[in-house]
C-alpha atoms as a PDB file:
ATOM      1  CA  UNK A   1      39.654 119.606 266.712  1.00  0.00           C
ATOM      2  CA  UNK A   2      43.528 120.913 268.074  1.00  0.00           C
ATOM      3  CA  UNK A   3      44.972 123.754 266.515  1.00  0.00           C
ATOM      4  CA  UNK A   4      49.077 123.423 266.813  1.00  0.00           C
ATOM      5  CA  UNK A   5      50.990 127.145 266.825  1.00  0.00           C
ATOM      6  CA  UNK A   6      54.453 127.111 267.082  1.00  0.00           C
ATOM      7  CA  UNK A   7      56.410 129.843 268.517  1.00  0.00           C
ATOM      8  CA  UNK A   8      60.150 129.879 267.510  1.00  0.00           C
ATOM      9  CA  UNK A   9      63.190 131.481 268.905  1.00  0.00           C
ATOM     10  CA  UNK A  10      63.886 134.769 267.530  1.00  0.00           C
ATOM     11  CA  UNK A  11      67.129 133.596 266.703  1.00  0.00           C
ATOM     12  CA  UNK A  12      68.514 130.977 265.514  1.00  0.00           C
ATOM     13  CA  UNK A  13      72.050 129.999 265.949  1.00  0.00           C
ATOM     14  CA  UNK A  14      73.300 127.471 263.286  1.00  0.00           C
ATOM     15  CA  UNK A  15      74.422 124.535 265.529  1.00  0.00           C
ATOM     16  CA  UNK A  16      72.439 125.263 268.550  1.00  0.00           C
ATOM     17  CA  UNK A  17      69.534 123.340 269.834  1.00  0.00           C
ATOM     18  CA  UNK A  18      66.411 125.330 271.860  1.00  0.00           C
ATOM     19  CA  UNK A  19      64.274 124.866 274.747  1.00  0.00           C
ATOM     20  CA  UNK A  20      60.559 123.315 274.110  1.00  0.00           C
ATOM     21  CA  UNK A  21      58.091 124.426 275.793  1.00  0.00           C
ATOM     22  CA  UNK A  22      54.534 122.616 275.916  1.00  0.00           C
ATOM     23  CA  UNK A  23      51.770 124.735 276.254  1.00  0.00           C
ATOM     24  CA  UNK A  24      47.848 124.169 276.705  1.00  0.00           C
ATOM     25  CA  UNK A  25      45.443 127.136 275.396  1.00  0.00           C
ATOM     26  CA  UNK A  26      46.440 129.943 273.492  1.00  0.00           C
ATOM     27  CA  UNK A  27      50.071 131.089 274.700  1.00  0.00           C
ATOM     28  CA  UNK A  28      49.236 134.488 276.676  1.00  0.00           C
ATOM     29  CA  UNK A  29      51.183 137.351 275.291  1.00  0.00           C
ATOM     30  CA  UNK A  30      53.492 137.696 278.929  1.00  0.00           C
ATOM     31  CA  UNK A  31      55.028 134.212 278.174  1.00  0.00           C
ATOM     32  CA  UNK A  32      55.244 134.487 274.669  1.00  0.00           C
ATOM     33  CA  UNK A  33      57.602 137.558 275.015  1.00  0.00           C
ATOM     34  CA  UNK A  34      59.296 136.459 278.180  1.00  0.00           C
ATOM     35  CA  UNK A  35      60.117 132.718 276.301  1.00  0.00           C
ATOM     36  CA  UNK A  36      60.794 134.614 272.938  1.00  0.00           C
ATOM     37  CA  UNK A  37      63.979 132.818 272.954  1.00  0.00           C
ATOM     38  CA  UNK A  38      62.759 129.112 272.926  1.00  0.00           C
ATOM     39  CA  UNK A  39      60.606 127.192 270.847  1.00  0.00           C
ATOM     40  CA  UNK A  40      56.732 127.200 271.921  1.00  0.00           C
ATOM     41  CA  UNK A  41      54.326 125.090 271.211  1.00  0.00           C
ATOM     42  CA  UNK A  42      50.497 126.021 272.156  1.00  0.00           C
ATOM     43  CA  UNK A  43      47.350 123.952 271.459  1.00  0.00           C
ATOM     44  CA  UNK A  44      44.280 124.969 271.290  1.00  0.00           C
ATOM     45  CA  UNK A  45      41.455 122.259 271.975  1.00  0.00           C
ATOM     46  CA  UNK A  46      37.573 122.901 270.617  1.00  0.00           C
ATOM     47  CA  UNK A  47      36.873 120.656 273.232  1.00  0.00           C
ATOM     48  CA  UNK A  48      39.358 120.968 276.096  1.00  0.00           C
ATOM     49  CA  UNK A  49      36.866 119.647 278.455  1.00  0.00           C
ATOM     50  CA  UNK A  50      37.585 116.211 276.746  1.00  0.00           C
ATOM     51  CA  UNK A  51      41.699 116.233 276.243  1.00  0.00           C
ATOM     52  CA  UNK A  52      42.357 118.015 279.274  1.00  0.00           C
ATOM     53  CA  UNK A  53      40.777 115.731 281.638  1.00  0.00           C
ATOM     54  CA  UNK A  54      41.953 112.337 282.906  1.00  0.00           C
ATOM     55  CA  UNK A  55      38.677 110.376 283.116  1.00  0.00           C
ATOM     56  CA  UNK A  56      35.087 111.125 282.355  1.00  0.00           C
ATOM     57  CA  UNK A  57      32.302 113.384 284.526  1.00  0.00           C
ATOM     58  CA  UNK A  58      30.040 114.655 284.652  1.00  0.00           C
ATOM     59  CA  UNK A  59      29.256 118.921 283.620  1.00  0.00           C
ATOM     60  CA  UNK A  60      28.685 120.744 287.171  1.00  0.00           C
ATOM     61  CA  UNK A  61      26.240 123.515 285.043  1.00  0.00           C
ATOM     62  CA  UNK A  62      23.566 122.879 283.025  1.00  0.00           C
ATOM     63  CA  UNK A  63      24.968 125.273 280.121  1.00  0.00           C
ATOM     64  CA  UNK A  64      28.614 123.065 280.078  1.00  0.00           C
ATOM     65  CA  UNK A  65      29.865 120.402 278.547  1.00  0.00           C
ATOM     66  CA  UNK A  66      30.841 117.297 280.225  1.00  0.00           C
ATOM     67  CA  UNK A  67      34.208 116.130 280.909  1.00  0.00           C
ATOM     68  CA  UNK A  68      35.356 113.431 278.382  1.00  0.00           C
ATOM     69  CA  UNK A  69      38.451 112.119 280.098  1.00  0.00           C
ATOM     70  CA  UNK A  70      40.298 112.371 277.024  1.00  0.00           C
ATOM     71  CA  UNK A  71      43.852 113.287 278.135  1.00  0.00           C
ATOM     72  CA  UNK A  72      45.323 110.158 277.323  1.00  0.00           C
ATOM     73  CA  UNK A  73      44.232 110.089 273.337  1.00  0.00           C
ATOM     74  CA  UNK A  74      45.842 113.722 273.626  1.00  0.00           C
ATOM     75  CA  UNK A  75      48.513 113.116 275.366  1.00  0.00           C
ATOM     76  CA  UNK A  76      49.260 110.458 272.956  1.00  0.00           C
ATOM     77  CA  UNK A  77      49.388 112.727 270.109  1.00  0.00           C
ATOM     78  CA  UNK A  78      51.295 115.134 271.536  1.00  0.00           C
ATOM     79  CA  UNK A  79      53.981 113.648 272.773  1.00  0.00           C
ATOM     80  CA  UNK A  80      54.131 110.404 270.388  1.00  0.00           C
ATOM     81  CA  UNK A  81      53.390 112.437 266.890  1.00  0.00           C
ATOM     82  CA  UNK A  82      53.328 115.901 267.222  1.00  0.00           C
ATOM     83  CA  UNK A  83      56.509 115.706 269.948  1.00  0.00           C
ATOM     84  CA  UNK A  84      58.701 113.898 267.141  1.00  0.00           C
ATOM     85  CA  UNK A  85      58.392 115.394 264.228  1.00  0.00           C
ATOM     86  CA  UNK A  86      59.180 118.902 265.825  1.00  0.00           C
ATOM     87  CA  UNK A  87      62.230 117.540 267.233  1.00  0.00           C
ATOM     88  CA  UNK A  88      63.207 116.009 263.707  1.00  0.00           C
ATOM     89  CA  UNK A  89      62.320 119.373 261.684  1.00  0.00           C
ATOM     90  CA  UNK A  90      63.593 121.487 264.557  1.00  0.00           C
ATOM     91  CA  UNK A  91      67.035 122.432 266.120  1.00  0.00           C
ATOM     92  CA  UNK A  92      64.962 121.451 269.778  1.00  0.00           C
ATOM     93  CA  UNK A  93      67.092 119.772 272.862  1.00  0.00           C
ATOM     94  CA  UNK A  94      64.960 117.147 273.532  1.00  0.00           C
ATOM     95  CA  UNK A  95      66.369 117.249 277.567  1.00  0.00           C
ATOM     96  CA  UNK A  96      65.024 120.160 277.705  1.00  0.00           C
ATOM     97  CA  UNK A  97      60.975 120.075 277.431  1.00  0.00           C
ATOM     98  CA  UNK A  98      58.609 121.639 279.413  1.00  0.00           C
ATOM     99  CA  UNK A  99      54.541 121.149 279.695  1.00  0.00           C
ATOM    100  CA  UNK A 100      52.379 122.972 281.063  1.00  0.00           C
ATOM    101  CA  UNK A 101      48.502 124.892 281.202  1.00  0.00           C
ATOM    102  CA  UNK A 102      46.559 127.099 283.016  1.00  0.00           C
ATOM    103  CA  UNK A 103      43.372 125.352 285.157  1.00  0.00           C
ATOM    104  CA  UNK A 104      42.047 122.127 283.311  1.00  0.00           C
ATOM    105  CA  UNK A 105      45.137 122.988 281.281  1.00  0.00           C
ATOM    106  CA  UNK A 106      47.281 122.781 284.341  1.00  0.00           C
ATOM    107  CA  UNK A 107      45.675 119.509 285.785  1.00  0.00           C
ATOM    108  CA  UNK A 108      46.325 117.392 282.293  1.00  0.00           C
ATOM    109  CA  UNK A 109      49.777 118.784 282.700  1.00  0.00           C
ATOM    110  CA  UNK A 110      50.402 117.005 286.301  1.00  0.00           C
ATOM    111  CA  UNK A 111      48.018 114.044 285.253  1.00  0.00           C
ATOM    112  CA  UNK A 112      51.137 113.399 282.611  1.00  0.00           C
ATOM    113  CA  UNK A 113      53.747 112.459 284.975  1.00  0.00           C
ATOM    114  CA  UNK A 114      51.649 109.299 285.752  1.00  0.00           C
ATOM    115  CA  UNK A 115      51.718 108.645 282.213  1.00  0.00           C
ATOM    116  CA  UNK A 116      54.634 110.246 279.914  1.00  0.00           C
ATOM    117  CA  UNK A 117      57.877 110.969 280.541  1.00  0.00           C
ATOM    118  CA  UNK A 118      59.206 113.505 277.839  1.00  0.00           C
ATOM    119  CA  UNK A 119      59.260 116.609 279.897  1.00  0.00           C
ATOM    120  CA  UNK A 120      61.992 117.147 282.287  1.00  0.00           C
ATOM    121  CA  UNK A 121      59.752 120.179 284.253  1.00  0.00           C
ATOM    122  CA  UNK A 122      55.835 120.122 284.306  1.00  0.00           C
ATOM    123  CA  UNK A 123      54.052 123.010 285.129  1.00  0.00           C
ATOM    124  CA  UNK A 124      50.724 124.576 286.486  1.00  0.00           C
ATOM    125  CA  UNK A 125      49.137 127.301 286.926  1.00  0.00           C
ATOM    126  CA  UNK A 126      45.581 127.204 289.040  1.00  0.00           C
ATOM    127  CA  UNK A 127      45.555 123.749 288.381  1.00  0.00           C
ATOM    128  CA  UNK A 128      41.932 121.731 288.525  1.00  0.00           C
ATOM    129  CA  UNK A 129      43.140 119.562 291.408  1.00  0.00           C
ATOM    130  CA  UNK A 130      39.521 119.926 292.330  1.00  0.00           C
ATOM    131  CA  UNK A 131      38.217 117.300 289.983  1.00  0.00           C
ATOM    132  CA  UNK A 132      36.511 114.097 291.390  1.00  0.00           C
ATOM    133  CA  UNK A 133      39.026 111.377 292.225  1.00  0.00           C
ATOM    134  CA  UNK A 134      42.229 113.218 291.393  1.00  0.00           C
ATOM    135  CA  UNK A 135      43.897 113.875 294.662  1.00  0.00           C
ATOM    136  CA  UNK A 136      43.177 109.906 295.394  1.00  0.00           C
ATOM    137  CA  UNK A 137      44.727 109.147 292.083  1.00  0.00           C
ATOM    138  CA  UNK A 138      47.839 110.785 292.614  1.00  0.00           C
ATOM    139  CA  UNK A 139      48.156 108.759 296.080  1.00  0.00           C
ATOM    140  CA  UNK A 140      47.101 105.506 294.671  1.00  0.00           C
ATOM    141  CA  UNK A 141      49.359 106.220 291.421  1.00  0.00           C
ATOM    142  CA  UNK A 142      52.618 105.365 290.432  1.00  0.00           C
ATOM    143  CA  UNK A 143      54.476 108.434 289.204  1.00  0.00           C
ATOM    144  CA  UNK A 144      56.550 107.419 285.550  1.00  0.00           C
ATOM    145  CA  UNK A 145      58.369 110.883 284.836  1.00  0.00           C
ATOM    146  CA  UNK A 146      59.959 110.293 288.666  1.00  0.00           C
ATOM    147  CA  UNK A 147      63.066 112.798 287.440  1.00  0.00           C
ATOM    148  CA  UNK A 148      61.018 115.710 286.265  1.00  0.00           C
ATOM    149  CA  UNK A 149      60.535 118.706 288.121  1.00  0.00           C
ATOM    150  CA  UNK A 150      57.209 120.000 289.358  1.00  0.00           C
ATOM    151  CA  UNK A 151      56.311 123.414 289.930  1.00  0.00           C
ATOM    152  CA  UNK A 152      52.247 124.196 291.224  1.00  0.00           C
ATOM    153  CA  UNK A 153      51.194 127.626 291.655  1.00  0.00           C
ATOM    154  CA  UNK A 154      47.173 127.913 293.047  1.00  0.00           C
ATOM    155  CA  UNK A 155      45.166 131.283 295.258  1.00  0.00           C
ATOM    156  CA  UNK A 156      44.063 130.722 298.350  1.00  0.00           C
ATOM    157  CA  UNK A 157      40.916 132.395 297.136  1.00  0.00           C
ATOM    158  CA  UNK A 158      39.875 129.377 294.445  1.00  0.00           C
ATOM    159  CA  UNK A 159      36.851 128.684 294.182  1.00  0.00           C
ATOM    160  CA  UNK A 160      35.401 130.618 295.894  1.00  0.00           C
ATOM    161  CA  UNK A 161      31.532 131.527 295.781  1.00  0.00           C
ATOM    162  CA  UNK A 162      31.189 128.190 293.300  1.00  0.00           C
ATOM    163  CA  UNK A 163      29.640 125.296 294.572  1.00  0.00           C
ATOM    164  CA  UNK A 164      31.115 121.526 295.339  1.00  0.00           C
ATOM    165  CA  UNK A 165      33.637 120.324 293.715  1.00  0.00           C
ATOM    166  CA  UNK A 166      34.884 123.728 293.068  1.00  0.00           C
ATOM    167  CA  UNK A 167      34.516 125.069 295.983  1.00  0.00           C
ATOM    168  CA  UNK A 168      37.172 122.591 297.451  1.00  0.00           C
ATOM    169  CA  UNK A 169      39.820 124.163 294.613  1.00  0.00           C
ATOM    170  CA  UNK A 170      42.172 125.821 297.354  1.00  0.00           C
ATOM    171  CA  UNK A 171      42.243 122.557 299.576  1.00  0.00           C
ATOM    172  CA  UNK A 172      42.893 120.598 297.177  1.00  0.00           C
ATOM    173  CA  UNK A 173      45.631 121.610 295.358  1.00  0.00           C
ATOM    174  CA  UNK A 174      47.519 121.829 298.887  1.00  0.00           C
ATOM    175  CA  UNK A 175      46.953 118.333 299.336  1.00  0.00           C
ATOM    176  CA  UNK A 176      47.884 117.450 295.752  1.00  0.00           C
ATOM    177  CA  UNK A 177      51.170 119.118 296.722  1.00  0.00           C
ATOM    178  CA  UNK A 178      51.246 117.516 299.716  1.00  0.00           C
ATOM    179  CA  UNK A 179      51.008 113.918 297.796  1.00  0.00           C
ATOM    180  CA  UNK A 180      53.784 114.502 295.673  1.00  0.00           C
ATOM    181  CA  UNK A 181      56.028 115.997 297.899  1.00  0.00           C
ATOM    182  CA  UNK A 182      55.742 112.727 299.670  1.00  0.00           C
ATOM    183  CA  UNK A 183      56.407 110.297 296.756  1.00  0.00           C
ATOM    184  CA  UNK A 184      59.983 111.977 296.089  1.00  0.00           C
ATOM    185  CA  UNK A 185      58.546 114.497 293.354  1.00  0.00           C
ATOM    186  CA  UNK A 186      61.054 117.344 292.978  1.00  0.00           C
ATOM    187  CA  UNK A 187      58.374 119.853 294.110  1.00  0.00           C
ATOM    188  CA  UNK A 188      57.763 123.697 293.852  1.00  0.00           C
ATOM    189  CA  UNK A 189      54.606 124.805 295.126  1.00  0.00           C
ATOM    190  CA  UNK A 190      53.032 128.724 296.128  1.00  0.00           C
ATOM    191  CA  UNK A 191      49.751 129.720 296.915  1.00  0.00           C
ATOM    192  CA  UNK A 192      48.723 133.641 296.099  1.00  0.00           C
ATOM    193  CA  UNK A 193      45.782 135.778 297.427  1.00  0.00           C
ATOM    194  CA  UNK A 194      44.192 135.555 294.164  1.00  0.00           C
ATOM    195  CA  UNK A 195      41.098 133.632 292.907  1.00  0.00           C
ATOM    196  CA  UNK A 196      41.206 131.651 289.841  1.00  0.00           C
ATOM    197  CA  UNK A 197      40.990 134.899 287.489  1.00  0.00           C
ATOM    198  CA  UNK A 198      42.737 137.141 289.499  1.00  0.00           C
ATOM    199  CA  UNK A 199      46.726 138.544 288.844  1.00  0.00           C
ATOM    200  CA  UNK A 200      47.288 136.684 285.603  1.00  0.00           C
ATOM    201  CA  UNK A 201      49.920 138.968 284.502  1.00  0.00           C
ATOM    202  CA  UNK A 202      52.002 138.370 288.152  1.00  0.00           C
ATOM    203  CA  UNK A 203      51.141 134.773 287.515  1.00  0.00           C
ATOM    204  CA  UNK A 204      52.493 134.532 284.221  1.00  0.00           C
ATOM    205  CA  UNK A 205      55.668 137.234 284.651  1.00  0.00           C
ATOM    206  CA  UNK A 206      56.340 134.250 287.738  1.00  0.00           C
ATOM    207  CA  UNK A 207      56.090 131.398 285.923  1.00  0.00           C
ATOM    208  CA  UNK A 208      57.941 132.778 282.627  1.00  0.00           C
ATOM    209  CA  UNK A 209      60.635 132.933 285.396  1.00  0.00           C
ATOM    210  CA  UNK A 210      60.568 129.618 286.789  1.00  0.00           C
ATOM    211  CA  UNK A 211      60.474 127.815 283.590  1.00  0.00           C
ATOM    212  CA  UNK A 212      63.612 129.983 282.497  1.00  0.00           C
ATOM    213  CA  UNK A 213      65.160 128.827 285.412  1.00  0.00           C
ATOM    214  CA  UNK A 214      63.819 125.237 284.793  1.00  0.00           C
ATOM    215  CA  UNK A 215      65.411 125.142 281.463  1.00  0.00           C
ATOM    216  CA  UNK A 216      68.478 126.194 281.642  1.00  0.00           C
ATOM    217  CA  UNK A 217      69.281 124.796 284.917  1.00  0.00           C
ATOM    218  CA  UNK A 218      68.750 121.174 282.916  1.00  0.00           C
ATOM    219  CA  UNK A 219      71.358 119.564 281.390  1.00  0.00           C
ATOM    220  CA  UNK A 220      72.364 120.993 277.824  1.00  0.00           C
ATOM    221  CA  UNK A 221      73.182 118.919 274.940  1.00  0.00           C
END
């Protein structure tokens, strides 16, 4: 089951359309007030191990779930029902949508611009670029959404103490990065001192920033 919340600008200006903003998890309170001037939408997943990964594997701990691989049945929702009727009952530019999550969040974000092409900026924060086969996928993979741009934020500390595949979280999210860079993506990537917990506030206050900047560098209708 997805739960749908929808943020909307504080103000609305008769005539004017808004930003979008695509959001896995629950919006954290940092974005929500720095994006109180655009529309948000966040969804919450009862089982975001399914719809935010890109193929099926197996749970690395006996007291987890397994991931389903369902990101393309929710990706279809999203952007080919829920997507449309937002823009029809809502004053939203549709050249200006963003998408983006946290972790598992943040990797079904990136594993979109394989697959959909409705967001003109994607964005991630401590992305799962760890998980089995996705580094190879994004080699092997032509990218669909070739004009959006791609911002990928990840600690140097990742992973750490956590065994195999996790334990690779730091490396591979550089060579993620690395990947697309190379096939033409228009590509913002940082790595922090932080672990995968760590500095969520800094995190967020960033990337509140960047999609600001995202959005209203894009072209307004």
């Amino acid at each position: 089951m997805r739960q749908y919340s929808l943020q909307l600008p504080q103000e609305l200006e008769k005539g004017k359309r808004y930003p979008l903003l695509l959001w896995n998890d629950a919006l954290p309170e940092t974005l929500a007030a720095l994006l109180s001037d655009m529309f948000v939408l966040s969804v919450v997943s009862e089982e975001r191990t399914a719809d935010f990964s890109p193929w099926p594997e197996p749970a690395f701990r006996a007291d987890a779930p397994p991931f389903g691989g369902g990101a393309d049945a929710y990706h279809r929702e999203l952007f080919e029902k829920k997507l449309p009727e937002l823009i029809a009952k809502y004053p939203i530019d549709a050249g200006r949508i963003a998408y983006g999550g946290y972790s598992l969040g943040g990797l079904a974000a990136v594993y979109s611009i394989f697959r959909e092409t409705a967001a003109c900026a994607v964005f991630s924060l401590c992305g799962s670029f760890w998980y089995p086969g996705f580094a190879d996928y994004c080699a092997r993979t032509e990218i669909r959404n070739t004009n959006c741009r791609l911002y990928l934020q990840n600690g140097r500390r990742e992973g750490e103490g956590h065994p195999a595949p996790l334990s690779r979280a730091a490396d591979a999210a550089v060579r993620v990065a690395d990947i697309l860079r190379k096939k033409g993506v228009k590509l913002r990537s940082s790595m922090d001192d932080y672990g995968h917990h760590d500095g969520k506030e800094a995190r967020f206050r960033e990337l509140g920033e960047q999609i600001r900047s995202a959005l209203c560098e894009s072209n307004v209708s």
